[in-house]
PDB file of N, CA and C in Angstrom:
ATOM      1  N   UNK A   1      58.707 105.194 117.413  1.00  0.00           N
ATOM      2  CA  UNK A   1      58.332 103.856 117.829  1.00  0.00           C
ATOM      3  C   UNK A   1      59.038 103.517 119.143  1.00  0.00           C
ATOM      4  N   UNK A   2      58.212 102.447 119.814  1.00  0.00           N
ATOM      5  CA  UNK A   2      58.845 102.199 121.295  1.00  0.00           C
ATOM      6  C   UNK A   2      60.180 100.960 121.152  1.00  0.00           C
ATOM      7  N   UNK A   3      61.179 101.238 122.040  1.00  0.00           N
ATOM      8  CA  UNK A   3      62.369 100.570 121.969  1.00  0.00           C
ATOM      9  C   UNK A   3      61.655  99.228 122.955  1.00  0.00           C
ATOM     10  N   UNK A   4      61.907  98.517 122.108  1.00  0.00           N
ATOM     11  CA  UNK A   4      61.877  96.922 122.878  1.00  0.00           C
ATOM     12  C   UNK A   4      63.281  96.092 123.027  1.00  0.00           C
ATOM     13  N   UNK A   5      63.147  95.551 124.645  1.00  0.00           N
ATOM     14  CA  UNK A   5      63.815  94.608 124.327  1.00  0.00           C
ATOM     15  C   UNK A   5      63.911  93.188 124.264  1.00  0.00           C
ATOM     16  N   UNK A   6      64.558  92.313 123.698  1.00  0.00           N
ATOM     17  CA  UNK A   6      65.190  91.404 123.288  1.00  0.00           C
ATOM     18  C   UNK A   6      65.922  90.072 123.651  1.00  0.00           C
ATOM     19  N   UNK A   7      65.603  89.232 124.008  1.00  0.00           N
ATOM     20  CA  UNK A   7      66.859  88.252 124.099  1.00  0.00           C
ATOM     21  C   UNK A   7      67.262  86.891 122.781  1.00  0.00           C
ATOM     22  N   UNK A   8      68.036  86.871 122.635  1.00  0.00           N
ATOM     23  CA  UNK A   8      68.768  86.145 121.171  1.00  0.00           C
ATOM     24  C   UNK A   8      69.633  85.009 121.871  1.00  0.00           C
ATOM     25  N   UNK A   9      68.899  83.723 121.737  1.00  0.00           N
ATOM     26  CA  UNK A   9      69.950  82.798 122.204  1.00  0.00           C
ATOM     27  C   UNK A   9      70.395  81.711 121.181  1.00  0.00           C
ATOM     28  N   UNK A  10      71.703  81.742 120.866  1.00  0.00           N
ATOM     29  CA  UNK A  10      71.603  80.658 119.717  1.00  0.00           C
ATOM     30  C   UNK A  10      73.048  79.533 120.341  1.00  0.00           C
ATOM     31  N   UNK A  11      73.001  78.569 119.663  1.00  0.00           N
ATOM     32  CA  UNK A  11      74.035  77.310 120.160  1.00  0.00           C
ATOM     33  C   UNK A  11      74.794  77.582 118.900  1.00  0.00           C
ATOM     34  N   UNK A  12      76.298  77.431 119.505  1.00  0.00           N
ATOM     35  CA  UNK A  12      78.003  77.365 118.970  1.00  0.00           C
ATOM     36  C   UNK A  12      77.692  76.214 118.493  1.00  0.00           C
ATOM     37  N   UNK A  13      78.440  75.224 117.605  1.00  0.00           N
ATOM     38  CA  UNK A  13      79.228  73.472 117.330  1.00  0.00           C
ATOM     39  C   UNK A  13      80.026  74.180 118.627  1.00  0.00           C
ATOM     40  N   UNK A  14      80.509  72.887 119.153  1.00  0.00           N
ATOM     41  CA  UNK A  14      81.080  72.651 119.916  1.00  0.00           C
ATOM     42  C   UNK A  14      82.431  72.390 119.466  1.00  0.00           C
ATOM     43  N   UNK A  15      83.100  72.008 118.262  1.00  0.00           N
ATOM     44  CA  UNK A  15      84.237  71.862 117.434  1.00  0.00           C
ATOM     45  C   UNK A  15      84.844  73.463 117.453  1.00  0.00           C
ATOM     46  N   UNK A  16      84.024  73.805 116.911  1.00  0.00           N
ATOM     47  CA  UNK A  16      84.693  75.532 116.531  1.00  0.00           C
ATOM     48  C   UNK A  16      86.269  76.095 117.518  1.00  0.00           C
ATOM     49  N   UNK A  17      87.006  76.199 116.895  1.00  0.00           N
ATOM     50  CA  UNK A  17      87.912  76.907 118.001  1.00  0.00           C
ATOM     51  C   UNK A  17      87.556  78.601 118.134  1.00  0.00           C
ATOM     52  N   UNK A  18      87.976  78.258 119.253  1.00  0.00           N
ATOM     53  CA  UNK A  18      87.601  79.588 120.541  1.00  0.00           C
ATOM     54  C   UNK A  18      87.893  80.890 119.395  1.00  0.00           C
ATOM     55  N   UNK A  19      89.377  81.131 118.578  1.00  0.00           N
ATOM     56  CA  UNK A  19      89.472  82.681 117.717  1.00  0.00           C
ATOM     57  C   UNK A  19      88.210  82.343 116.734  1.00  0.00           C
ATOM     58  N   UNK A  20      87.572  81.274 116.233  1.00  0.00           N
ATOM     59  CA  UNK A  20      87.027  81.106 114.935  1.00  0.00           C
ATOM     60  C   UNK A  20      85.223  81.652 116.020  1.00  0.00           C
ATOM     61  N   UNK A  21      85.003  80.873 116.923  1.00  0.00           N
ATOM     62  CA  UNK A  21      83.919  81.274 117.836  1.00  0.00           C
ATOM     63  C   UNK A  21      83.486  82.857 118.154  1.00  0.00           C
ATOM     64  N   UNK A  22      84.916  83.504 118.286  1.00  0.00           N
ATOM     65  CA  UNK A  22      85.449  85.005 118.655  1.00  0.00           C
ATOM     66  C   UNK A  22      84.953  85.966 117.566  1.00  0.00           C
ATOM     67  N   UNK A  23      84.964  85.025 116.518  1.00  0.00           N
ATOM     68  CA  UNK A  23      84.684  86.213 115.134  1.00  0.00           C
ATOM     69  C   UNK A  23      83.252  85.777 114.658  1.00  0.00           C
ATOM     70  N   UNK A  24      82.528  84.997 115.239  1.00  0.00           N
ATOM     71  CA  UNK A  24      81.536  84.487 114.573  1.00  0.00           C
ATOM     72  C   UNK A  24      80.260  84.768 115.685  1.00  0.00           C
ATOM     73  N   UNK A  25      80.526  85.755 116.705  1.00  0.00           N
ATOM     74  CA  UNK A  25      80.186  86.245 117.925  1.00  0.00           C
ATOM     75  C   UNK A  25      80.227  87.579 117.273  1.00  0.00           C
ATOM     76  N   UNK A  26      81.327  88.219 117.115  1.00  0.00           N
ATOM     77  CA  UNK A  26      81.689  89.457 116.467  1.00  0.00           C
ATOM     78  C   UNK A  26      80.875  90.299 115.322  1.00  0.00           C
ATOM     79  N   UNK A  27      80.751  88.854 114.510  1.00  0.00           N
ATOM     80  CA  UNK A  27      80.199  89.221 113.099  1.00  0.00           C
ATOM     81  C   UNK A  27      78.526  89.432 112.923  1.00  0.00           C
ATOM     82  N   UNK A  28      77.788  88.814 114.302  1.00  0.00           N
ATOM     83  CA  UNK A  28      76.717  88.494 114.359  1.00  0.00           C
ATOM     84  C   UNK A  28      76.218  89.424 115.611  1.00  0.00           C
ATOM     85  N   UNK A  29      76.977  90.035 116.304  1.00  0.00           N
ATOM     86  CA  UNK A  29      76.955  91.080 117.128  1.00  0.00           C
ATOM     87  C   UNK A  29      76.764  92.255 116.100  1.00  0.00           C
ATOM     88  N   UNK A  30      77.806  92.187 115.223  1.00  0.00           N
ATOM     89  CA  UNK A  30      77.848  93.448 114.470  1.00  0.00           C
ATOM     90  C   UNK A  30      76.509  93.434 113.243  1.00  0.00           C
ATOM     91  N   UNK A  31      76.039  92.675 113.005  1.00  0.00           N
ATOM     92  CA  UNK A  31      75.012  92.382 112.058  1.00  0.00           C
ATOM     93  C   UNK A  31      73.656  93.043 113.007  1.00  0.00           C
ATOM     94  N   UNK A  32      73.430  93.041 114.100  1.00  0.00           N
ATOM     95  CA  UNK A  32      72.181  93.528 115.159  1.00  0.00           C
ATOM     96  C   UNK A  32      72.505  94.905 114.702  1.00  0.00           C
ATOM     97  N   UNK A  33      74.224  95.395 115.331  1.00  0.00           N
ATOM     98  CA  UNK A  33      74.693  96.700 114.933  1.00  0.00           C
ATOM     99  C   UNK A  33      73.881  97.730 113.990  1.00  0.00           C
ATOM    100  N   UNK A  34      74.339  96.995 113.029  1.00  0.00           N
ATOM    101  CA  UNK A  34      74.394  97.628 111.539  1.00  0.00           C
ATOM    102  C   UNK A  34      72.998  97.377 111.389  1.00  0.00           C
ATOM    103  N   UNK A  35      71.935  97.068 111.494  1.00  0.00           N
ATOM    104  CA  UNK A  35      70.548  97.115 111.487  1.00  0.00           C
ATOM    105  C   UNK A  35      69.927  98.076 111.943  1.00  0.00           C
ATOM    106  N   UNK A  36      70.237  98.799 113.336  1.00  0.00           N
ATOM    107  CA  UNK A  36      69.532  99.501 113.704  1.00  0.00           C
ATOM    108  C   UNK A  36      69.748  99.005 115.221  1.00  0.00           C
ATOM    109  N   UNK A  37      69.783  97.982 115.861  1.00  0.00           N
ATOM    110  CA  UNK A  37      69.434  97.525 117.169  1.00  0.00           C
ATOM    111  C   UNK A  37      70.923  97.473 117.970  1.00  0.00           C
ATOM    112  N   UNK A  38      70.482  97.763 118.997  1.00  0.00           N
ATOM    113  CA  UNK A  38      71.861  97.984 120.378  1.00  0.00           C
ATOM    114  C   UNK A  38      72.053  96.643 121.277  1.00  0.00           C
ATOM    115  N   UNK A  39      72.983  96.516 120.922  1.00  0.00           N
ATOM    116  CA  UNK A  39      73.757  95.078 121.634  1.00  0.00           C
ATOM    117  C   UNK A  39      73.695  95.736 123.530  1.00  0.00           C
ATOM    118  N   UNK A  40      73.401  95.426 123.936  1.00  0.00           N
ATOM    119  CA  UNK A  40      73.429  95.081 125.243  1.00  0.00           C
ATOM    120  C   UNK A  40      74.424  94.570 126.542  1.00  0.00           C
ATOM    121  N   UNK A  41      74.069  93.353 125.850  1.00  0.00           N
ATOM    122  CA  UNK A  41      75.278  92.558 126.163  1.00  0.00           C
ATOM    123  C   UNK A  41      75.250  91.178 125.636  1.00  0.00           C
ATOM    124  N   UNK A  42      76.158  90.634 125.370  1.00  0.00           N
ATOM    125  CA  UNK A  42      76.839  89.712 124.713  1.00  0.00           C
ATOM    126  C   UNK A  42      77.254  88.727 125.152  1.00  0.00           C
ATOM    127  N   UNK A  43      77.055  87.481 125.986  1.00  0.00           N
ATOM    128  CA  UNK A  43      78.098  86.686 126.590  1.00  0.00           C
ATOM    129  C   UNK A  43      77.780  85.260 126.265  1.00  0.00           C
ATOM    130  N   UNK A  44      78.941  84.140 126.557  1.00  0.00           N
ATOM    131  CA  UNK A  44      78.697  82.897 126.232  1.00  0.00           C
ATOM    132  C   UNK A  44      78.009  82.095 127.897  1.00  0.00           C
ATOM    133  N   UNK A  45      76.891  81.196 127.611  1.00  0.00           N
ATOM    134  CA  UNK A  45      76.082  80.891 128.629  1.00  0.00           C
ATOM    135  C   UNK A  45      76.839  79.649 129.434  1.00  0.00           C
ATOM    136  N   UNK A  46      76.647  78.716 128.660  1.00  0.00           N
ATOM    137  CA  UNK A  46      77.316  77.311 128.869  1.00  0.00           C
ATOM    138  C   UNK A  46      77.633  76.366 128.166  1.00  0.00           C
ATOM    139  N   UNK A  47      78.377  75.613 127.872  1.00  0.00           N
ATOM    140  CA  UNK A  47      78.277  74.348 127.074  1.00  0.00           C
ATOM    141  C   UNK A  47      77.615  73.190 127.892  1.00  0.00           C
ATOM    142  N   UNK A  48      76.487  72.818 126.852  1.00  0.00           N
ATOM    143  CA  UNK A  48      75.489  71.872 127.338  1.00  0.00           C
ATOM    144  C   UNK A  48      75.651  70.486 126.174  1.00  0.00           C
ATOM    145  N   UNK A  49      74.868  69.933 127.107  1.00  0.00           N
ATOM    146  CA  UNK A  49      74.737  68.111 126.588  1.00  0.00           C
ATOM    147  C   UNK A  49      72.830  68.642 126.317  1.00  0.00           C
ATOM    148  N   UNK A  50      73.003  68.082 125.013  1.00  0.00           N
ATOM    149  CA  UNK A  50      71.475  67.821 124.045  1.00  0.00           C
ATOM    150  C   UNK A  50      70.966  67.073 124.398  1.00  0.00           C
ATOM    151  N   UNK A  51      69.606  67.023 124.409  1.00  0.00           N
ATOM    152  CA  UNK A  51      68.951  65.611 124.665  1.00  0.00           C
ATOM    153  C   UNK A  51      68.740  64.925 124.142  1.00  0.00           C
ATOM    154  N   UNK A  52      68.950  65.566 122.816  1.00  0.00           N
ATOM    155  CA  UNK A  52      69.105  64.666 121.322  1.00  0.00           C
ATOM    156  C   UNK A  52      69.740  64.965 120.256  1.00  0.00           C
ATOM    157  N   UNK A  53      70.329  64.812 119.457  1.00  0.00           N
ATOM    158  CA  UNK A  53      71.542  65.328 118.351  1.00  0.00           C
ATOM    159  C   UNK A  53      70.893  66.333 117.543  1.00  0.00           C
ATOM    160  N   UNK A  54      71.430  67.113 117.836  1.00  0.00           N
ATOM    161  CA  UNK A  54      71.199  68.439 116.414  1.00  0.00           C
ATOM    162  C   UNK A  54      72.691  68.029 115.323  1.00  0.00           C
ATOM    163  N   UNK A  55      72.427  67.642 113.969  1.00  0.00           N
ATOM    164  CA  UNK A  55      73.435  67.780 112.827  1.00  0.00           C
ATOM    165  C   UNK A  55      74.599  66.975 113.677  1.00  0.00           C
ATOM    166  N   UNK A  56      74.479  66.118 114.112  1.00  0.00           N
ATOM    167  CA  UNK A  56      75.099  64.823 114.919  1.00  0.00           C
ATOM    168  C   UNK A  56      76.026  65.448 115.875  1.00  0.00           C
ATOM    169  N   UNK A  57      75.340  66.518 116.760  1.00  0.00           N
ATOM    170  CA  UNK A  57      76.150  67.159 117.845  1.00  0.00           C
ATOM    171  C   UNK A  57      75.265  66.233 118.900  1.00  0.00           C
ATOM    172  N   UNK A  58      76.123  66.342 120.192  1.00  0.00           N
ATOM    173  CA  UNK A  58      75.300  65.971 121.481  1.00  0.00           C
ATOM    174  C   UNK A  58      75.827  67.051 122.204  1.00  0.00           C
ATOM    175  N   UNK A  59      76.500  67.999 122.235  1.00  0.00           N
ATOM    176  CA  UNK A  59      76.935  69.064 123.197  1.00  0.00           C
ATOM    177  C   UNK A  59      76.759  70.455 122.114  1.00  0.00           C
ATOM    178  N   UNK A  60      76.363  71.640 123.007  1.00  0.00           N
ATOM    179  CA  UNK A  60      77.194  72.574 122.084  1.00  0.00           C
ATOM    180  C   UNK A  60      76.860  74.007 123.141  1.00  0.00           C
ATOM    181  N   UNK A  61      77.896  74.943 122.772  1.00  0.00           N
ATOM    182  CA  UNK A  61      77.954  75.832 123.372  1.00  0.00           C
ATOM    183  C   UNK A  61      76.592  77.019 122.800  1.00  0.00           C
ATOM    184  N   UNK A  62      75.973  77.167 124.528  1.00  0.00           N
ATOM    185  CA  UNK A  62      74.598  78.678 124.380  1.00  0.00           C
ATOM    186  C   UNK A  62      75.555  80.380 124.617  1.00  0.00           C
ATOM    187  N   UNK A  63      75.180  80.827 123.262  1.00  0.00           N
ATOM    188  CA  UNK A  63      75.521  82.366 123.516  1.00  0.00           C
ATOM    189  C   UNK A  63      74.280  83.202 123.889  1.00  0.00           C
ATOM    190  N   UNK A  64      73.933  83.841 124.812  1.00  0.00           N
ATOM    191  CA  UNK A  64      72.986  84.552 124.818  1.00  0.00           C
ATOM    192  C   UNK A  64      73.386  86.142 124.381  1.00  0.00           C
ATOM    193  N   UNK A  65      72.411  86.731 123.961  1.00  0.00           N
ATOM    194  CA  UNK A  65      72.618  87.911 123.158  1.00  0.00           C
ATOM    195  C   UNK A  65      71.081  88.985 123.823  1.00  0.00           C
ATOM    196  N   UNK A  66      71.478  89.956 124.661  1.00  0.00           N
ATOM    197  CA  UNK A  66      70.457  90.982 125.052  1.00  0.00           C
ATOM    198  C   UNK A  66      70.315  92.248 123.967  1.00  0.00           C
ATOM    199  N   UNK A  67      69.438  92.648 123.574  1.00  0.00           N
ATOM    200  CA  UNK A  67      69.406  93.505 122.501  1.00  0.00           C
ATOM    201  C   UNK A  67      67.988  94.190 122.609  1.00  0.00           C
ATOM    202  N   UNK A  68      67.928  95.579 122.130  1.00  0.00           N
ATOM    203  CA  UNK A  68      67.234  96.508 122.213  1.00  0.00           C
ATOM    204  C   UNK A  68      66.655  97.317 121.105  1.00  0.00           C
ATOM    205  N   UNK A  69      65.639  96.972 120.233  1.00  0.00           N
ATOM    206  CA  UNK A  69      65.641  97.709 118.779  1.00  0.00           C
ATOM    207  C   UNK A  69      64.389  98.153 118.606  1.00  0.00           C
ATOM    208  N   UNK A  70      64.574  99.066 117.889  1.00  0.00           N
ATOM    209  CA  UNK A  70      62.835  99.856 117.197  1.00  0.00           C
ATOM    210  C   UNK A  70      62.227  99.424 116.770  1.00  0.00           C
ATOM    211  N   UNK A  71      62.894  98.810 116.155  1.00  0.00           N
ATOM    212  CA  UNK A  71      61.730  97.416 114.748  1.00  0.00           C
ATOM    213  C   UNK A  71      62.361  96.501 114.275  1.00  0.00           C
ATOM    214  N   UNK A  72      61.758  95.530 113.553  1.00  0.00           N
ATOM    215  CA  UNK A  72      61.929  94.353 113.774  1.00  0.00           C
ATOM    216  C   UNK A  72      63.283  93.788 112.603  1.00  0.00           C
ATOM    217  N   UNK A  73      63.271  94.375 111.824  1.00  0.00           N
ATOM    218  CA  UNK A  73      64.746  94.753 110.613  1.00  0.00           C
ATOM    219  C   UNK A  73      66.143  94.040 111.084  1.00  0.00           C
ATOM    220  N   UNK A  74      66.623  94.284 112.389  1.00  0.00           N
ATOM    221  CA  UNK A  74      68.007  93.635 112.971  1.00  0.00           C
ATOM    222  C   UNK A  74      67.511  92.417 113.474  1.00  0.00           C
ATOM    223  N   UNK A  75      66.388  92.013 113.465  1.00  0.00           N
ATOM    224  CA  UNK A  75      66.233  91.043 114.448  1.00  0.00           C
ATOM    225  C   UNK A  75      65.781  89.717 113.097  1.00  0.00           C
ATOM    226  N   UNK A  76      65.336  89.858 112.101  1.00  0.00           N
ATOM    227  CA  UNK A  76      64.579  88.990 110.593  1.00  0.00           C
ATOM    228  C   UNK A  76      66.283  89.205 110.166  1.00  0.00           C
ATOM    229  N   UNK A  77      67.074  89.946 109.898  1.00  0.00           N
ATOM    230  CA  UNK A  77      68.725  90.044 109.205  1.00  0.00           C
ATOM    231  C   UNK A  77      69.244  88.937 110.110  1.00  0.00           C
ATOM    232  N   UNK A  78      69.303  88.859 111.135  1.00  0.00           N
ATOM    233  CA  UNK A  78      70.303  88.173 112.039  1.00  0.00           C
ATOM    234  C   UNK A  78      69.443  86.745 112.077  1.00  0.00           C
ATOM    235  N   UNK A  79      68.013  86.623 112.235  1.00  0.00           N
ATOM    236  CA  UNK A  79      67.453  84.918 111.871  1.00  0.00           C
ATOM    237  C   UNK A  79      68.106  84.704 110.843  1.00  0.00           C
ATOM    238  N   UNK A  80      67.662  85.310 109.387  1.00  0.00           N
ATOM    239  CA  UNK A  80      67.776  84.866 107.922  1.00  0.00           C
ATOM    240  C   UNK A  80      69.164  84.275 107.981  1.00  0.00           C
ATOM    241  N   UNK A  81      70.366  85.396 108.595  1.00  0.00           N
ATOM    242  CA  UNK A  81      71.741  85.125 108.623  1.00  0.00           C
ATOM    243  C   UNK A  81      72.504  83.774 109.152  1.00  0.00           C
ATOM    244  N   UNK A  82      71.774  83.259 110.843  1.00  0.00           N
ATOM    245  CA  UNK A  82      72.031  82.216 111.238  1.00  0.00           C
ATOM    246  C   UNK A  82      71.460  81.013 110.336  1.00  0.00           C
ATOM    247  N   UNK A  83      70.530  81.249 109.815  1.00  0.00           N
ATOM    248  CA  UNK A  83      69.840  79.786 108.969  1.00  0.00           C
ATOM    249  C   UNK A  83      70.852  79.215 107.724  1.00  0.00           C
ATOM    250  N   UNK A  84      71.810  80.085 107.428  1.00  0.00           N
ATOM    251  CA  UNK A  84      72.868  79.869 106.608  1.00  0.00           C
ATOM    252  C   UNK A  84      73.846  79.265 107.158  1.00  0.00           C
ATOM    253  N   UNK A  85      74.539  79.931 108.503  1.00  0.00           N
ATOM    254  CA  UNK A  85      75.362  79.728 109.036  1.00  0.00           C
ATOM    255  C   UNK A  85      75.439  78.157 109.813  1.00  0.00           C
ATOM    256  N   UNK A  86      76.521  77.598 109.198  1.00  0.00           N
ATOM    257  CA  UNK A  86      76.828  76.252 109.720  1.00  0.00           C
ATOM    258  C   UNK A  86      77.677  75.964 110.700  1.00  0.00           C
ATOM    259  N   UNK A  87      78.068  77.462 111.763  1.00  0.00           N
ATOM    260  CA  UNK A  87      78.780  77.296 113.077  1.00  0.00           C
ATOM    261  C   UNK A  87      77.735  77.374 114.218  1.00  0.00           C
ATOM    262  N   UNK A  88      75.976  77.795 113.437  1.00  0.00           N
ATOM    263  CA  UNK A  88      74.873  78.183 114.436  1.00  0.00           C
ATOM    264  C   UNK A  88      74.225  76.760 114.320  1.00  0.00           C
ATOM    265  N   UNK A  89      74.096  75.854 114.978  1.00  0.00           N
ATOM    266  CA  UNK A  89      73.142  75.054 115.414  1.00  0.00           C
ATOM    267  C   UNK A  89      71.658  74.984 115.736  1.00  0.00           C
ATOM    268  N   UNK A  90      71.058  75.824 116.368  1.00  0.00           N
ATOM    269  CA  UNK A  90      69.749  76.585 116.557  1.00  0.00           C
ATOM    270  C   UNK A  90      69.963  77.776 117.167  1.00  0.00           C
ATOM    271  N   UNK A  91      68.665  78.686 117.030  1.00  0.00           N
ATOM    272  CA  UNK A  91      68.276  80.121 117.516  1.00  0.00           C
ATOM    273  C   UNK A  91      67.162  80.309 117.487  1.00  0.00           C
ATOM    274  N   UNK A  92      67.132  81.410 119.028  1.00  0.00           N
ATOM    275  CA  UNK A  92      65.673  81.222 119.435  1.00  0.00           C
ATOM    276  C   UNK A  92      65.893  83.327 119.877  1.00  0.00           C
ATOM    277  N   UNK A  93      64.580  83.490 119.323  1.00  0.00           N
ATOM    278  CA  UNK A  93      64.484  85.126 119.846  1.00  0.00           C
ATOM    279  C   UNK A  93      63.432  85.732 120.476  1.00  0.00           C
ATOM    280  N   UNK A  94      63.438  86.174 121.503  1.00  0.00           N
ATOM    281  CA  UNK A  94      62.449  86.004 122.592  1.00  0.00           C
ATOM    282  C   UNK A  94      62.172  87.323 122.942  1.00  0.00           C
ATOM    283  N   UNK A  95      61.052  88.474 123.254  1.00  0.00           N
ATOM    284  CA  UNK A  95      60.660  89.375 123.294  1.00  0.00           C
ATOM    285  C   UNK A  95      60.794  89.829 124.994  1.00  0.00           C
ATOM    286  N   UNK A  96      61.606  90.431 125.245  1.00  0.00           N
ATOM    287  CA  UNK A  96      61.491  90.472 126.784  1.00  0.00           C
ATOM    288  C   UNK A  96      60.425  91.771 127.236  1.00  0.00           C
TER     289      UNK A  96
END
């Protein structure tokens, strides 16, 4: 199958401290990992002002996430995963 790639952008809380941010970057990096799909690159975008409150935030920090996978397995693990996660605010995954 053909390698596609990927972009994964999801918003931090803005509360989170930076080691707790560090591992929750880590853990969700490593979750693409362990699927099958190749991290790329990894970096934090900006902390932005909302235009309207997500879960009574008005700011929160964008991680963007570049990634490269065979099929679609790392990419449905890592949605399902953030929809739990209450340090992810929204996520968006975009087919480059």
């Amino acid at each position: 199958m053909e390698t596609r790639k990927y972009e994964i952008t999801y918003i931090i809380r803005p509360d989170l401290e930076e080691s707790a941010k560090a591992e929750l970057v880590a853990r969700f990096d490593k979750i693409l990992a362990d699927n099958g799909a190749t991290v790329v690159d990894s970096k934090d975008w900006d902390t932005r002002r909302f235009a309207y409150p997500i879960a009574k935030y008005t700011e929160g920090t964008y991680h963007v996430v570049n990634v490269e996978a065979d099929s679609d397995e790392a990419l449905n693990e890592f949605s399902r995963l953030a929809k739990f996660s209450d340090d992810i605010l929204r996520h968006m995954i975009v087919k480059r």
